[in-house]
Protein backbone atom coordinates (compact mmCIF):
# COMPACT_ATOMS: atom_id res chain seq x y z
CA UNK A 1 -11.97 -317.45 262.46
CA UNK A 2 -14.21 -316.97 265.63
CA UNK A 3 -17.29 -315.39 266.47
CA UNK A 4 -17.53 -312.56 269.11
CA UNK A 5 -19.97 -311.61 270.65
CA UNK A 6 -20.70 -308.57 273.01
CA UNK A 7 -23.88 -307.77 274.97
CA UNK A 8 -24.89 -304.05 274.96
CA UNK A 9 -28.21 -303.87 276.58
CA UNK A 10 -30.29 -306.49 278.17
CA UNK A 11 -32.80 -305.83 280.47
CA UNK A 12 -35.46 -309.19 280.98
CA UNK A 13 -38.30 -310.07 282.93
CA UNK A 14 -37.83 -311.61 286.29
CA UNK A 15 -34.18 -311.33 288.55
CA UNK A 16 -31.04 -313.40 287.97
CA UNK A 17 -32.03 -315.10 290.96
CA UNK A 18 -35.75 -316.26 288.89
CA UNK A 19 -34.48 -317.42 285.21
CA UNK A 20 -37.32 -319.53 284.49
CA UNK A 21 -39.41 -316.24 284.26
CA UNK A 22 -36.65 -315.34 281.06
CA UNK A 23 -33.22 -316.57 279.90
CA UNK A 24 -31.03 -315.92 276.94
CA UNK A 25 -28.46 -318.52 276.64
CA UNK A 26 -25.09 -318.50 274.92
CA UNK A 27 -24.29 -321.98 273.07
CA UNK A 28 -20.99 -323.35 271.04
CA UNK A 29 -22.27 -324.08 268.14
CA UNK A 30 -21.14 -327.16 267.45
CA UNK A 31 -22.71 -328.62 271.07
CA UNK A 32 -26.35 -330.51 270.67
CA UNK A 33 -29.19 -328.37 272.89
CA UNK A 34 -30.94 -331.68 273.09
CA UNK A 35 -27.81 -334.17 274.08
CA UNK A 36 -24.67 -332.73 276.02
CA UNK A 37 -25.03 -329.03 275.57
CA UNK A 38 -22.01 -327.28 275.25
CA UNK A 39 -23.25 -323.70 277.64
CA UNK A 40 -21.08 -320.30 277.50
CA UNK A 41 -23.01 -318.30 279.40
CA UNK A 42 -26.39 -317.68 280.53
CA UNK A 43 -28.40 -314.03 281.01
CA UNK A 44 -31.36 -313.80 283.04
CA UNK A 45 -32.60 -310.12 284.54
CA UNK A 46 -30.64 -307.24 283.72
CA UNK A 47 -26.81 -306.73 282.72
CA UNK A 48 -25.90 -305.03 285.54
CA UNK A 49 -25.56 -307.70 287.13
CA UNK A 50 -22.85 -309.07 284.96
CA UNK A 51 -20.56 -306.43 285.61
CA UNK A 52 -17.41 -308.25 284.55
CA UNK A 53 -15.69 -308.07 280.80
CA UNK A 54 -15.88 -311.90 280.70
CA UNK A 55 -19.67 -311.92 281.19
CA UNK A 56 -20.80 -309.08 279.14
CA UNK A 57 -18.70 -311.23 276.12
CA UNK A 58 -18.27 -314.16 274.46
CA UNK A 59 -16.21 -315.94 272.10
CA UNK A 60 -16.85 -318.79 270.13
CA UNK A 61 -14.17 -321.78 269.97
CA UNK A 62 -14.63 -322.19 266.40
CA UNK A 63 -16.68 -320.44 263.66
CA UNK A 64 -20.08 -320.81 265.07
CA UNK A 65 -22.16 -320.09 268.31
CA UNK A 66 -26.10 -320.39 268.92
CA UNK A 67 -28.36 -318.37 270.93
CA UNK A 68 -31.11 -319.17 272.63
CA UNK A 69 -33.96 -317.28 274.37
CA UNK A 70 -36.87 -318.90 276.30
CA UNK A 71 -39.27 -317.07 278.50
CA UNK A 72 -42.34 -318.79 280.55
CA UNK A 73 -45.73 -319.53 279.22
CA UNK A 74 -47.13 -318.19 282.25
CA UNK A 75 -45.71 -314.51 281.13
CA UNK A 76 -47.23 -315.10 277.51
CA UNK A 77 -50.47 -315.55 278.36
CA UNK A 78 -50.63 -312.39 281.24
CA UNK A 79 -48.91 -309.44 278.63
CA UNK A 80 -50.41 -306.90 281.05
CA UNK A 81 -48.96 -308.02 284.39
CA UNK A 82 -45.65 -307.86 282.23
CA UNK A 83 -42.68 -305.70 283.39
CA UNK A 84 -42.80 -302.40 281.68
CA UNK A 85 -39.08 -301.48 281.71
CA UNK A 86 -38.50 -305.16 280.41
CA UNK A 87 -36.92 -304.32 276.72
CA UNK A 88 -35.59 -307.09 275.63
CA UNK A 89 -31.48 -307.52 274.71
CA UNK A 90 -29.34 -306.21 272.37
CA UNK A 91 -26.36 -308.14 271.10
CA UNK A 92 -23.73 -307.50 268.51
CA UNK A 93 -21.56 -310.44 267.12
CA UNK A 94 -18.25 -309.74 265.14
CA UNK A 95 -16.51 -312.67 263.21
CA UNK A 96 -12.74 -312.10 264.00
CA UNK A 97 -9.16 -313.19 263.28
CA UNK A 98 -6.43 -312.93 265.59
CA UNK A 99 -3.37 -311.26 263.65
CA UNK A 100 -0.25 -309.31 263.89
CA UNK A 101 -0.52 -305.71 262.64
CA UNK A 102 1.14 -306.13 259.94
CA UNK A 103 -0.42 -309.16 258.49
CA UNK A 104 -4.23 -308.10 258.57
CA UNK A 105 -5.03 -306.50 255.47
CA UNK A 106 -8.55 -305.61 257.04
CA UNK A 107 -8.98 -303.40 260.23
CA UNK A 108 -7.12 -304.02 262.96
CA UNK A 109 -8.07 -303.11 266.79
CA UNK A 110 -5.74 -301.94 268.70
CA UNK A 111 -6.61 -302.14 271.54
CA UNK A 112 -8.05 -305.70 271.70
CA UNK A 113 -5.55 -308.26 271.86
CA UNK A 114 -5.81 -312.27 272.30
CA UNK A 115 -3.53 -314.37 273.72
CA UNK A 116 -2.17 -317.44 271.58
CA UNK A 117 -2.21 -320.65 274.21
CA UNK A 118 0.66 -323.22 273.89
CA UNK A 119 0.31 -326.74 275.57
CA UNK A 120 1.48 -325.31 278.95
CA UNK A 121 -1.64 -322.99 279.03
CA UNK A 122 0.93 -320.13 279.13
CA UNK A 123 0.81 -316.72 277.07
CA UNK A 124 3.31 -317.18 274.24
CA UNK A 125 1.87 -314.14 271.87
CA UNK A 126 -0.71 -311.85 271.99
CA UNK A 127 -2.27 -310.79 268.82
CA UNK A 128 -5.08 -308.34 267.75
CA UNK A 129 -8.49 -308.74 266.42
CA UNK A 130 -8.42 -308.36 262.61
CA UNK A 131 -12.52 -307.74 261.38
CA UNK A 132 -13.72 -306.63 257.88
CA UNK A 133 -13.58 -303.21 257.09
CA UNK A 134 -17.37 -302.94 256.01
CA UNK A 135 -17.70 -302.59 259.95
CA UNK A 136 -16.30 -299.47 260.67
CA UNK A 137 -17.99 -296.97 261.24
CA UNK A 138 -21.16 -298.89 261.11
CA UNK A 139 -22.30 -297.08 264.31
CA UNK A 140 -22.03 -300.69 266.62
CA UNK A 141 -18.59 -301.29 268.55
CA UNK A 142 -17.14 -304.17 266.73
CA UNK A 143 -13.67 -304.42 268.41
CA UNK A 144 -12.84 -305.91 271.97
CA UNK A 145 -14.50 -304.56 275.14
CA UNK A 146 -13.72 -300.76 276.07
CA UNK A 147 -12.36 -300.62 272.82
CA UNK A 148 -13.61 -298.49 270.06
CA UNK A 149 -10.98 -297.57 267.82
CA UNK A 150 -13.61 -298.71 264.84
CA UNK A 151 -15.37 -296.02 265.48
CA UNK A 152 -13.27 -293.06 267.04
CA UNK A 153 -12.33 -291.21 264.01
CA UNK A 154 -15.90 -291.04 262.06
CA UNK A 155 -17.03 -288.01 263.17
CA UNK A 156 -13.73 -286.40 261.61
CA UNK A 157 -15.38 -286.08 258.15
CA UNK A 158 -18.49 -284.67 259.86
CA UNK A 159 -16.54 -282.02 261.87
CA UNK A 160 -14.79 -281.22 259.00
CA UNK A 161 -17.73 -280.83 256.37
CA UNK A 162 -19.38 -278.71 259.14
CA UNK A 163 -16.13 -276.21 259.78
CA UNK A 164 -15.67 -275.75 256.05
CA UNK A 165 -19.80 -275.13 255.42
CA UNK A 166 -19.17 -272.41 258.83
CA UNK A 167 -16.44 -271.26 256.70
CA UNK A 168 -18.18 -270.69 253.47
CA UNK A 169 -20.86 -268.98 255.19
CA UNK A 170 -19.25 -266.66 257.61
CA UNK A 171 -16.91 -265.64 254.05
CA UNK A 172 -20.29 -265.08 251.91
CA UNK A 173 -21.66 -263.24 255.36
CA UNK A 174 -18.38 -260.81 255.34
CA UNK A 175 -18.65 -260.74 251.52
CA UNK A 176 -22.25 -259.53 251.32
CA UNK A 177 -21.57 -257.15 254.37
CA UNK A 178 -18.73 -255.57 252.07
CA UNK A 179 -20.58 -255.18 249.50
CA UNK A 180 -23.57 -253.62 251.82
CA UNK A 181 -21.38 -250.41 252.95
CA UNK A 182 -19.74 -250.11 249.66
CA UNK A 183 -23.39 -249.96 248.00
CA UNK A 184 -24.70 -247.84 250.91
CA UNK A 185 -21.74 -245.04 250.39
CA UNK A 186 -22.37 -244.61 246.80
CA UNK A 187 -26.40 -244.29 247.61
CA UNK A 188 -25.66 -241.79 250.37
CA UNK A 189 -23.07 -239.77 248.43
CA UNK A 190 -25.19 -239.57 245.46
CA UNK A 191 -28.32 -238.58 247.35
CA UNK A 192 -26.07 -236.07 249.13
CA UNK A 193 -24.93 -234.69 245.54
CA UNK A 194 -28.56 -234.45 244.71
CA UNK A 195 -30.30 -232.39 247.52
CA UNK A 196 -27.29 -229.90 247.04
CA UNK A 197 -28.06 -229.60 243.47
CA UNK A 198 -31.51 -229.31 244.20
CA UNK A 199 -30.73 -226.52 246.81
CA UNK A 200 -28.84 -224.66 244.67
CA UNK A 201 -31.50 -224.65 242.04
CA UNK A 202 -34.33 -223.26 244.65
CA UNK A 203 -31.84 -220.72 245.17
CA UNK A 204 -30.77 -219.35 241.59
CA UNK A 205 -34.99 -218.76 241.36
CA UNK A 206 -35.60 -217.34 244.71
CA UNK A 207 -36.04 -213.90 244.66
CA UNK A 208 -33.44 -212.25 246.78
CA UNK A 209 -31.03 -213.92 244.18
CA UNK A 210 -31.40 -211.83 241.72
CA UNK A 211 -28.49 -208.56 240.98
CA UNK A 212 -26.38 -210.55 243.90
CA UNK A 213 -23.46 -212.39 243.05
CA UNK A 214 -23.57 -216.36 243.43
CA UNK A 215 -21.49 -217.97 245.71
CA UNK A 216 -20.69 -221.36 246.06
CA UNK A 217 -19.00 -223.25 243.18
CA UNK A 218 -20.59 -220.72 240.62
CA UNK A 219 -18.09 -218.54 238.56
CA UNK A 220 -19.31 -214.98 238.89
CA UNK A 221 -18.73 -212.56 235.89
CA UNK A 222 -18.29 -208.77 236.64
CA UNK A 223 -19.85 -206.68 234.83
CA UNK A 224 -18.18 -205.05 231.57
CA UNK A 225 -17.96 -201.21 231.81
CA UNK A 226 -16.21 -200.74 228.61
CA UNK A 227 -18.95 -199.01 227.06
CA UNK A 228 -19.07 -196.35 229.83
CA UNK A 229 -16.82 -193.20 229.95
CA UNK A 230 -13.81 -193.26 231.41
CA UNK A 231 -13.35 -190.24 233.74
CA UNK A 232 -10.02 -191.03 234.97
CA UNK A 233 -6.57 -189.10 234.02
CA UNK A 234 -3.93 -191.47 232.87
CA UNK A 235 -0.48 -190.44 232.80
CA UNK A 236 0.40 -189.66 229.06
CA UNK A 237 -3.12 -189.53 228.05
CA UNK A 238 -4.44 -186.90 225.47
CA UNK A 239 -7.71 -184.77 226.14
CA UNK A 240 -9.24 -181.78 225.04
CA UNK A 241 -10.94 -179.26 227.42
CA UNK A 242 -13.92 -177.67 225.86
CA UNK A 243 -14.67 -173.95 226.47
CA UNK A 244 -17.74 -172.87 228.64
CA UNK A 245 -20.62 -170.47 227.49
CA UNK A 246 -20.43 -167.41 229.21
CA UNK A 247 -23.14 -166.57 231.26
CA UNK A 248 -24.58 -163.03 230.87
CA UNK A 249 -24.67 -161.15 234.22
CA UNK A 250 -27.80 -160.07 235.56
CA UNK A 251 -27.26 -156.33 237.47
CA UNK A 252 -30.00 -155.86 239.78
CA UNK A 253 -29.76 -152.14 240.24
CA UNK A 254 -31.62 -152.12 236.49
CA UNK A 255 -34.06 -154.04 237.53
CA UNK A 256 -34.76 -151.70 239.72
């Protein structure tokens, strides 16, 4: 197992050409500070100027690595004359195996490979880093540099939640707009129903209704004449013709 380590921000006081002003060294860990110091690399001003891969990581030869960061007494003691975009560094370190793919039973990065040395210095195998699975998707790129295959597929649940919760909602939106028109029909049909009933019930008490025959959907009786006489001849019909009084004539040369 090694350690890896890879610089994300850094941003000191001073230039890379001042280091005394600030300075984060990079140590193997197994190397004395104090007696034959064992240096990786040293940082001093901001990481752009390490622009290479090599620079902007580090990995350990064995299972340990120190860090170091001194900065001047001088810049201690004045805090106000202090940089103001100086922030500090940020550093995340990784402990790694170097596998085959089908031998880690962790994660396994594909895209970062390392290359297994044989006494020639030559390139016999390259295998990939092999870290714990607790780191992915822990929001910090734990794999090689440029490559974050440990966290490229963690927004997937996200996305997902959030297209099913658009789902749920535009299907309770279309549900309850449904159920709006289907509500507002019935209310305007039966308010329709009951101004025409209350129409037709101003009208059966208004008084040009009266000795007029409804219209509408009323059923209109005629009237029942039975009772009257019947004046008309029917063919095979009996009837009776009464005689007439006679009328006395009046002679007007008596009178005289």
């Amino acid at each position: 197992m090694k350690i890896y380590v890879r610089i994300l921000k850094m941003q000191l006081y001073g230039s890379i050409a001042n280091c005394a002003e600030a300075e984060l060294t990079i140590y193997d860990g197994y190397s004395s500070i104090s007696f034959n110091p064992k240096v990786l690399q040293k940082y001093c001003g901001d990481l752009r100027y390490y622009k290479n891969v090599e620079e902007q990581t580090q990995l350990s030869g064995r299972n340990r690595l120190l860090l170091r960061f001194k900065t001047s007494a001088s810049q201690i003691m004045k805090g106000e004359d202090l940089d103001k975009n100086a922030v500090g560094f940020k550093i995340v370190w990784t402990a790694v195996e170097f596998k085959t793919e089908g031998k880690c039973q962790e994660f396994v990065c594909r895209e970062s490979r390392y290359c297994i040395n044989t006494a020639d210095n030559s390139c016999s195998e390259m295998r990939n880093y092999c870290i714990d699975k607790s780191l992915v998707c822990n929001g910090y790129p734990n794999c090689g540099n440029e490559d974050y295959t440990d966290e490229d597929k963690c927004n997937i649940p996200l996305l997902a939640g959030c297209g099913a919760a658009a789902g749920v909602l535009l299907l309770s939106f279309l549900i309850g707009f449904c159920l709006y028109r289907k509500h507002s029909t019935v209310r305007n049909a039966l308010s329709q129903s009951q101004s025409l009933n209350m129409q037709l019930r101003q009208l059966e008490h208004s008084p040009s209704y009266s000795g007029r025959p409804p219209t509408g959907n009323f059923y209109y009786q005629p009237p029942d004449h039975s009772a009257s006489q019947n004046c008309t001849v029917h063919p095979g019909s009996s009837y009776e013709i009464l005689p007439s009084k006679a009328v006395p004539r009046i002679d007007r040369r008596t009178m005289r």
